[in-house]
PDB file of N, CA and C in Angstrom:
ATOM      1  N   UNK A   1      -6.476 -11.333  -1.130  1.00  0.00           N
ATOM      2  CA  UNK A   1      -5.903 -10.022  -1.330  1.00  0.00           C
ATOM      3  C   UNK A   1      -4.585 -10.091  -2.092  1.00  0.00           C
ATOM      4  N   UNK A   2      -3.809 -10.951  -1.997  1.00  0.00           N
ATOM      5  CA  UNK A   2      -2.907 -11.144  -2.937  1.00  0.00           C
ATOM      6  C   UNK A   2      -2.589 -11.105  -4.259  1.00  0.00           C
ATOM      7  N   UNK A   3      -3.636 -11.690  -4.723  1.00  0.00           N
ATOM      8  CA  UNK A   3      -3.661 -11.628  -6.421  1.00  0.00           C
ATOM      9  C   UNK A   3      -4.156 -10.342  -6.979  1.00  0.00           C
ATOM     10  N   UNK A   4      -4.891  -9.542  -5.599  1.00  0.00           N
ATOM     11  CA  UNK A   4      -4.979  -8.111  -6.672  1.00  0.00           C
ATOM     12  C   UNK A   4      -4.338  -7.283  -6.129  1.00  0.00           C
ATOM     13  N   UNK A   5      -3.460  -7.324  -4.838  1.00  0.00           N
ATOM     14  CA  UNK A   5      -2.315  -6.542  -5.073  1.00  0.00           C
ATOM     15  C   UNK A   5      -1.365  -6.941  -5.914  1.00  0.00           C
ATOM     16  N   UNK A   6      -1.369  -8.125  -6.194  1.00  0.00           N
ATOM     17  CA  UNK A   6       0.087  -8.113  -7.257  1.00  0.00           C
ATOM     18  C   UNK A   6      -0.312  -7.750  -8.621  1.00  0.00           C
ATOM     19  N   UNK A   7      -1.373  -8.193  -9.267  1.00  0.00           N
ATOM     20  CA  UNK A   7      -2.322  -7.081 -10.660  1.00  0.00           C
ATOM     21  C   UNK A   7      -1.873  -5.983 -10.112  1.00  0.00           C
ATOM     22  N   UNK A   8      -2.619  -4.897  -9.283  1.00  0.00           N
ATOM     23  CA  UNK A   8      -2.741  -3.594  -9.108  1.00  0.00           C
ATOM     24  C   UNK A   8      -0.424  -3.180  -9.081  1.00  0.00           C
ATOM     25  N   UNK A   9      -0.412  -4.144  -8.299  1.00  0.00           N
ATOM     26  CA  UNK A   9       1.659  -4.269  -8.747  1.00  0.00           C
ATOM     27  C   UNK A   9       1.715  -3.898  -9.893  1.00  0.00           C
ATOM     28  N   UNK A  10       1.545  -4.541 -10.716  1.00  0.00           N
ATOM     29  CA  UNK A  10       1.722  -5.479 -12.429  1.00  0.00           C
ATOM     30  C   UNK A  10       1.607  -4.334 -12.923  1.00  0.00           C
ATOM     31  N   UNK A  11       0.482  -4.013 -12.866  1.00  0.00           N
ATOM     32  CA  UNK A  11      -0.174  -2.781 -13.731  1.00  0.00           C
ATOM     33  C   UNK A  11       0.647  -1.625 -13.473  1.00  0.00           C
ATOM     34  N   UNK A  12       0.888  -1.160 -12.352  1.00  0.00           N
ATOM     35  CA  UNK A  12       1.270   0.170 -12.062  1.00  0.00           C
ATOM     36  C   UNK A  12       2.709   0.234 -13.007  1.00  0.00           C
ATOM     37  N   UNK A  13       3.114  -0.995 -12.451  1.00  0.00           N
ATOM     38  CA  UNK A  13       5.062  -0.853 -12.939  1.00  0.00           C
ATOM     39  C   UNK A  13       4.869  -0.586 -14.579  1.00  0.00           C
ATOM     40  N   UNK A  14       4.239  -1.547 -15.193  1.00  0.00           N
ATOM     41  CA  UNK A  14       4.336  -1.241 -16.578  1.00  0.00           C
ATOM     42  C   UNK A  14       3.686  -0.374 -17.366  1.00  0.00           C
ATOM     43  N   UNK A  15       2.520   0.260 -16.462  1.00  0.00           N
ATOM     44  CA  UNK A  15       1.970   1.905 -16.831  1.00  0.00           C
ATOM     45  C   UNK A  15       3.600   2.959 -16.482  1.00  0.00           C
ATOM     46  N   UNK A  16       4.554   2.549 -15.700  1.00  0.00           N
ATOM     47  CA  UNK A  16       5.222   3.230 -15.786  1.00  0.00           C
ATOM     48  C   UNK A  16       6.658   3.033 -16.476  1.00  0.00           C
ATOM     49  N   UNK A  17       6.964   1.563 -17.375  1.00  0.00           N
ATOM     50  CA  UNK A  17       7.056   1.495 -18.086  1.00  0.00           C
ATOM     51  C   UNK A  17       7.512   2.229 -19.385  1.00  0.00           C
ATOM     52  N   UNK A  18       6.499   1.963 -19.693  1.00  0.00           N
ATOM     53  CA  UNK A  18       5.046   2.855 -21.068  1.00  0.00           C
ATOM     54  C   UNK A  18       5.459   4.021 -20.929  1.00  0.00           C
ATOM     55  N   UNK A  19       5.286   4.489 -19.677  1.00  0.00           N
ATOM     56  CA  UNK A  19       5.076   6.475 -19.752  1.00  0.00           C
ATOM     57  C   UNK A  19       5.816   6.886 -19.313  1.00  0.00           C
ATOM     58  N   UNK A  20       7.003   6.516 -18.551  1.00  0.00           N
ATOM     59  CA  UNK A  20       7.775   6.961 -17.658  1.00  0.00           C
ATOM     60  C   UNK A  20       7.582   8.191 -17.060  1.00  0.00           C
ATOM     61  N   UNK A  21       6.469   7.906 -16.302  1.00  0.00           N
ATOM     62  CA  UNK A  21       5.812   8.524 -15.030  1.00  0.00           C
ATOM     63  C   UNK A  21       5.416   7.587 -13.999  1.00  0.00           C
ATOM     64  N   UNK A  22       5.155   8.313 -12.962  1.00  0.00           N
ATOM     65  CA  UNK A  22       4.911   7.677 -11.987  1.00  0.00           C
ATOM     66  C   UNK A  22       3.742   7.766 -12.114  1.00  0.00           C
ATOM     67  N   UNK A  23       3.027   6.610 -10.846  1.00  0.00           N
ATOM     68  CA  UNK A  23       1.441   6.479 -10.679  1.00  0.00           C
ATOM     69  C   UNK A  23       0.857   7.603 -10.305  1.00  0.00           C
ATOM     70  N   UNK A  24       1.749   8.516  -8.609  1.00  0.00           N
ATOM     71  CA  UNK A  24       0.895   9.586  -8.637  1.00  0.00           C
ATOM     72  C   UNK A  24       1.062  10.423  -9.831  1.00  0.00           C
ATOM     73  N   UNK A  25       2.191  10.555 -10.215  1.00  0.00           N
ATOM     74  CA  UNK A  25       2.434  11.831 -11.337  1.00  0.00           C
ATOM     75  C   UNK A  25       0.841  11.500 -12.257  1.00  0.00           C
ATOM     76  N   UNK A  26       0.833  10.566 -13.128  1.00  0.00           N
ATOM     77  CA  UNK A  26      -0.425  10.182 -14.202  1.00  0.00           C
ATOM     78  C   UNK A  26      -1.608  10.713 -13.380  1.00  0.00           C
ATOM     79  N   UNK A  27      -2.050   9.986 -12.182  1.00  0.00           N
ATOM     80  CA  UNK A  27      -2.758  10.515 -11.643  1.00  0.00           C
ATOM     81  C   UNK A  27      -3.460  12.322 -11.229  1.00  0.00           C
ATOM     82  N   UNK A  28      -2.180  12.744 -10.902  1.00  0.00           N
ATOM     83  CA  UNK A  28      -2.239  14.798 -11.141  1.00  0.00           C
ATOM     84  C   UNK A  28      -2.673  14.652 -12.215  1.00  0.00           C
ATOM     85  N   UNK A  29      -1.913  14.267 -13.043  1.00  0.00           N
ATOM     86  CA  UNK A  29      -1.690  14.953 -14.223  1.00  0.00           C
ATOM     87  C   UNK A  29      -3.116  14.717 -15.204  1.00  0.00           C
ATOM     88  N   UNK A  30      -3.998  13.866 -14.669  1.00  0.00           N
ATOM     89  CA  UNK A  30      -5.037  13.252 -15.854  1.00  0.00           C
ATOM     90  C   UNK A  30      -6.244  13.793 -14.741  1.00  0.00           C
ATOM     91  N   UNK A  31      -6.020  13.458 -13.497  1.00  0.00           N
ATOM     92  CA  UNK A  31      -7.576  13.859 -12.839  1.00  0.00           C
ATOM     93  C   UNK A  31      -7.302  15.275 -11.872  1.00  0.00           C
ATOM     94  N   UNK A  32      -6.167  15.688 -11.778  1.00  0.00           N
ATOM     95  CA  UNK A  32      -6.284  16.838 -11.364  1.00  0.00           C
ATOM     96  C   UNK A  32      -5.434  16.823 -10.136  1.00  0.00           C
ATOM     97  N   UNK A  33      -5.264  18.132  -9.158  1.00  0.00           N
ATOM     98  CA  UNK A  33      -5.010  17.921  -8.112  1.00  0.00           C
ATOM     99  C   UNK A  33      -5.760  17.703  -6.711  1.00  0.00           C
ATOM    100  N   UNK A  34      -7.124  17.825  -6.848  1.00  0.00           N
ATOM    101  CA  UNK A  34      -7.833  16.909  -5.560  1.00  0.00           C
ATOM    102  C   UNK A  34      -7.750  15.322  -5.535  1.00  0.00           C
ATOM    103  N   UNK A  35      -7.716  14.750  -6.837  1.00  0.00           N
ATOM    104  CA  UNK A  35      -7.998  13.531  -6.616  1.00  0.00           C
ATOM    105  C   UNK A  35      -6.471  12.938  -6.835  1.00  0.00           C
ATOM    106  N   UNK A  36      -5.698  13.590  -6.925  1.00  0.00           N
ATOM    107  CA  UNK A  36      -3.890  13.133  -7.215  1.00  0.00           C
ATOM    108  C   UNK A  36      -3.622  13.323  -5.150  1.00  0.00           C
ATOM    109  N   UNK A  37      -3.894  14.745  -4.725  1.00  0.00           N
ATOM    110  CA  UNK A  37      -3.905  14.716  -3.372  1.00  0.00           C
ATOM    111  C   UNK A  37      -4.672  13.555  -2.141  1.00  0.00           C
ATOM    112  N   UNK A  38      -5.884  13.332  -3.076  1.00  0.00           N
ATOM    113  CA  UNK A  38      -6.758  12.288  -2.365  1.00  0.00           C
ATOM    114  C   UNK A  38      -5.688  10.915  -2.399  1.00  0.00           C
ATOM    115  N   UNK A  39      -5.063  10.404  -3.471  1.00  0.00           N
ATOM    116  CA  UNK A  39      -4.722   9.568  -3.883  1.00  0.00           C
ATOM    117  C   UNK A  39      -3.245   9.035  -3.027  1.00  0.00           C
ATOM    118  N   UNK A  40      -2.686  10.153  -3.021  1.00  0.00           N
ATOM    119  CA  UNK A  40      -1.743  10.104  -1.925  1.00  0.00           C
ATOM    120  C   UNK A  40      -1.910   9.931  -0.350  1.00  0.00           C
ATOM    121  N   UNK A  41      -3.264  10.643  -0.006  1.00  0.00           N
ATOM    122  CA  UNK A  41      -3.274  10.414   1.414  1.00  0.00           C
ATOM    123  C   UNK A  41      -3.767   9.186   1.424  1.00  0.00           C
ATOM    124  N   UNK A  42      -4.683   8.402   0.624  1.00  0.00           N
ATOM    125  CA  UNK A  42      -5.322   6.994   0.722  1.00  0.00           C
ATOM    126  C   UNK A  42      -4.023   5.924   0.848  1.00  0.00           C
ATOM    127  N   UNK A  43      -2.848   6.813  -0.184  1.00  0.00           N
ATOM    128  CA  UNK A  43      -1.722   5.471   0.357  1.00  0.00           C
ATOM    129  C   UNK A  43      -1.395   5.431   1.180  1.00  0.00           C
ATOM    130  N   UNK A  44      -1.114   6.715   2.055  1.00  0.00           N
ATOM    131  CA  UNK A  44      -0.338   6.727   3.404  1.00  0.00           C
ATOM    132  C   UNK A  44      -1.323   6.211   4.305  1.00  0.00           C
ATOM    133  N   UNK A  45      -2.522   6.238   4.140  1.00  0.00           N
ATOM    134  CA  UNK A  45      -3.422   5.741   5.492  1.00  0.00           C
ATOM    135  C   UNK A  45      -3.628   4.410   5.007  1.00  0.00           C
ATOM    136  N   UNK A  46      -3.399   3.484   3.711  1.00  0.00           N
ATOM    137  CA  UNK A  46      -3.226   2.398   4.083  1.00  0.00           C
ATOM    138  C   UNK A  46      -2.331   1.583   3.749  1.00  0.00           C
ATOM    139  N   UNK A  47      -1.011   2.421   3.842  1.00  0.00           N
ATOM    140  CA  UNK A  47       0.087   1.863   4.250  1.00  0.00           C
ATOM    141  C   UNK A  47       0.312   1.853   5.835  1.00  0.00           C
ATOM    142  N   UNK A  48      -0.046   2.768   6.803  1.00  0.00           N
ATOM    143  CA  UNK A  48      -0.287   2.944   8.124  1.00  0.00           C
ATOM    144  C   UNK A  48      -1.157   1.470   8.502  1.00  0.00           C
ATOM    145  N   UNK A  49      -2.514   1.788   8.333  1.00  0.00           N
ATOM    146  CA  UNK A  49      -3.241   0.370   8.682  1.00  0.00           C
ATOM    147  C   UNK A  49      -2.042  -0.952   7.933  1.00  0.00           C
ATOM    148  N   UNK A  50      -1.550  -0.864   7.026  1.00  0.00           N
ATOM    149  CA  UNK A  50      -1.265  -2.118   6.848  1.00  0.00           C
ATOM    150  C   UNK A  50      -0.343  -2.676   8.050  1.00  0.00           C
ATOM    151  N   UNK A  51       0.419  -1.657   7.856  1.00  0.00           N
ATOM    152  CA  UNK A  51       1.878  -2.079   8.757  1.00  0.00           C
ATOM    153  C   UNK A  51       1.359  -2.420  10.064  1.00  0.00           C
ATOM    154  N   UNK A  52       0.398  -1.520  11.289  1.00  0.00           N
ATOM    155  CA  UNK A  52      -0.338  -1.775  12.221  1.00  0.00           C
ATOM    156  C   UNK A  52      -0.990  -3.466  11.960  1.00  0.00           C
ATOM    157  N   UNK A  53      -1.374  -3.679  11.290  1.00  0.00           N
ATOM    158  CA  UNK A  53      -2.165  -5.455  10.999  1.00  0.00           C
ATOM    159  C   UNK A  53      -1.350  -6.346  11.158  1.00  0.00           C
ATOM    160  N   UNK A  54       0.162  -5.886  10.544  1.00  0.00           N
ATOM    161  CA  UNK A  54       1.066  -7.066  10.079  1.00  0.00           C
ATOM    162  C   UNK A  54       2.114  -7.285  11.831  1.00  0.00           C
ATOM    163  N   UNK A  55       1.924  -6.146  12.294  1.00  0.00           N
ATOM    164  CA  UNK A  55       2.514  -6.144  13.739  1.00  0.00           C
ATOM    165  C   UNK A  55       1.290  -6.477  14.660  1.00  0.00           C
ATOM    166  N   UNK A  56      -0.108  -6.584  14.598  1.00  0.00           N
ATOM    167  CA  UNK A  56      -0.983  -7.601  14.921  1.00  0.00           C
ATOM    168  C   UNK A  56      -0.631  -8.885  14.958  1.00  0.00           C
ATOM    169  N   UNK A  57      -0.756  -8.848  13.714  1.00  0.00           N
ATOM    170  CA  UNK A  57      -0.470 -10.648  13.426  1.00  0.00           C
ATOM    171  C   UNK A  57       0.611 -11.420  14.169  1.00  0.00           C
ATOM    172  N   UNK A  58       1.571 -10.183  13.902  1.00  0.00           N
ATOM    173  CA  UNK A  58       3.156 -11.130  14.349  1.00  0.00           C
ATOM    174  C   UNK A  58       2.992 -11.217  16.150  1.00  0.00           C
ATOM    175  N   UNK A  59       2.404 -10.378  16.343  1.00  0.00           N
ATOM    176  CA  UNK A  59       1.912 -10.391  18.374  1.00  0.00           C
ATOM    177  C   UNK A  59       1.448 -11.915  18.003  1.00  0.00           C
ATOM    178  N   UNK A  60      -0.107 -12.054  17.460  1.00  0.00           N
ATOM    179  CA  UNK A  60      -0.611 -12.792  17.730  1.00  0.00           C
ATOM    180  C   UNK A  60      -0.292 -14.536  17.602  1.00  0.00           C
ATOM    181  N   UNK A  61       0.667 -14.316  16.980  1.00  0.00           N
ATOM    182  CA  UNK A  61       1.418 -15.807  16.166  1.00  0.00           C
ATOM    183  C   UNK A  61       2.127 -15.900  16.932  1.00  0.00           C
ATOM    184  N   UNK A  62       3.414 -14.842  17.793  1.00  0.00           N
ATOM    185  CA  UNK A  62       4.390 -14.923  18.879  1.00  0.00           C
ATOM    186  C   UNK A  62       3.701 -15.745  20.493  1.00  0.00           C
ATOM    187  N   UNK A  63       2.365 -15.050  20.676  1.00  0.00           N
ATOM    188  CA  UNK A  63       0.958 -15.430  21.177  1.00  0.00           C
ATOM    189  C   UNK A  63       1.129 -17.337  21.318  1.00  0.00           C
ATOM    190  N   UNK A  64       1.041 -17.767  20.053  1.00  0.00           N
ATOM    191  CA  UNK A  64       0.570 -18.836  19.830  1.00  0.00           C
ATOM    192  C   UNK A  64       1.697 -20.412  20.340  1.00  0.00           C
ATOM    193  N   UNK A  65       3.041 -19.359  19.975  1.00  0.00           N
ATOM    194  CA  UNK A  65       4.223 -20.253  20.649  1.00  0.00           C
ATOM    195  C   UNK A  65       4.702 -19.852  21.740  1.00  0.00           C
ATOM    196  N   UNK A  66       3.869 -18.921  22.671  1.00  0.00           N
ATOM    197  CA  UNK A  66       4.359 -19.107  24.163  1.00  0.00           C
ATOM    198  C   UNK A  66       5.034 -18.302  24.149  1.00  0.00           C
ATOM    199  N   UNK A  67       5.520 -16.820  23.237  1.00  0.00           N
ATOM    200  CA  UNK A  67       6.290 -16.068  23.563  1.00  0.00           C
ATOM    201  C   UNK A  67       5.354 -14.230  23.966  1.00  0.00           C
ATOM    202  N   UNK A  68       5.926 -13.758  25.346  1.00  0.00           N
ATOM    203  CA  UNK A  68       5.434 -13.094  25.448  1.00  0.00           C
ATOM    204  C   UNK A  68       5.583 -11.908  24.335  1.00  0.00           C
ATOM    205  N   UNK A  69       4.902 -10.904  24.175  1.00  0.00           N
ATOM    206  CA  UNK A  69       5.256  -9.465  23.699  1.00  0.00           C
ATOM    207  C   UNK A  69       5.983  -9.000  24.393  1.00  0.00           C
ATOM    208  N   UNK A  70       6.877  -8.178  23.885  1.00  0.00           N
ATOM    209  CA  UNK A  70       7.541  -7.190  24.416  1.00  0.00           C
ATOM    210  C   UNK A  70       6.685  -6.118  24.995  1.00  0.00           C
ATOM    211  N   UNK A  71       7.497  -5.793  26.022  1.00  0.00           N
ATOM    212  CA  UNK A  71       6.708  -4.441  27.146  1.00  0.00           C
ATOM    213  C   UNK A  71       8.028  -2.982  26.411  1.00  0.00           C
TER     214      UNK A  71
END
C-alpha cells in the first residue's frame, strides 16, 4: 500500500502544481457535484478507518511487549 499511496501523493501535489487547484476543487469542477460530494465523503470514511487500524496496530504491538492498554 505504500507505493500507491505515495504515486496517488505524487500525483495529486503536482496536478496541483500545474493548476493551482485543489484535488477536490478539479474534481467538482470536471465531474460535477455528486461525484466531487462522493469524493469527499470517501476521504473522510477512509481517513476514519485508517486512523481506527493504526490505533489497532499500536494496541496490538503494545500487546506484544507486555504493556497493558489503557482503560
Amino acid at each position: 500500500m505504500v507505493p500507491v499511496a505515495y504515486v496517488v501523493q505524487e500525483m495529486t501535489v503536482r496536478l496541483g502544481a500545474v493548476t493551482r487547484r485543489g484535488h477536490a476543487e478539479m474534481v467538482w469542477g470536471r465531474y460535477g457535484p455528486f461525484w466531487g460530494a462522493f469524493s469527499l465523503f470517501d476521504l473522510v470514511v477512509t481517513n476514519i478507518l485508517t486512523l481506527v487500524t493504526e490505533f489497532i496496530g499500536i494496541t496490538t504491538g503494545m500487546k506484544l511487549f507486555g504493556v497493558p492498554p489503557a482503560s
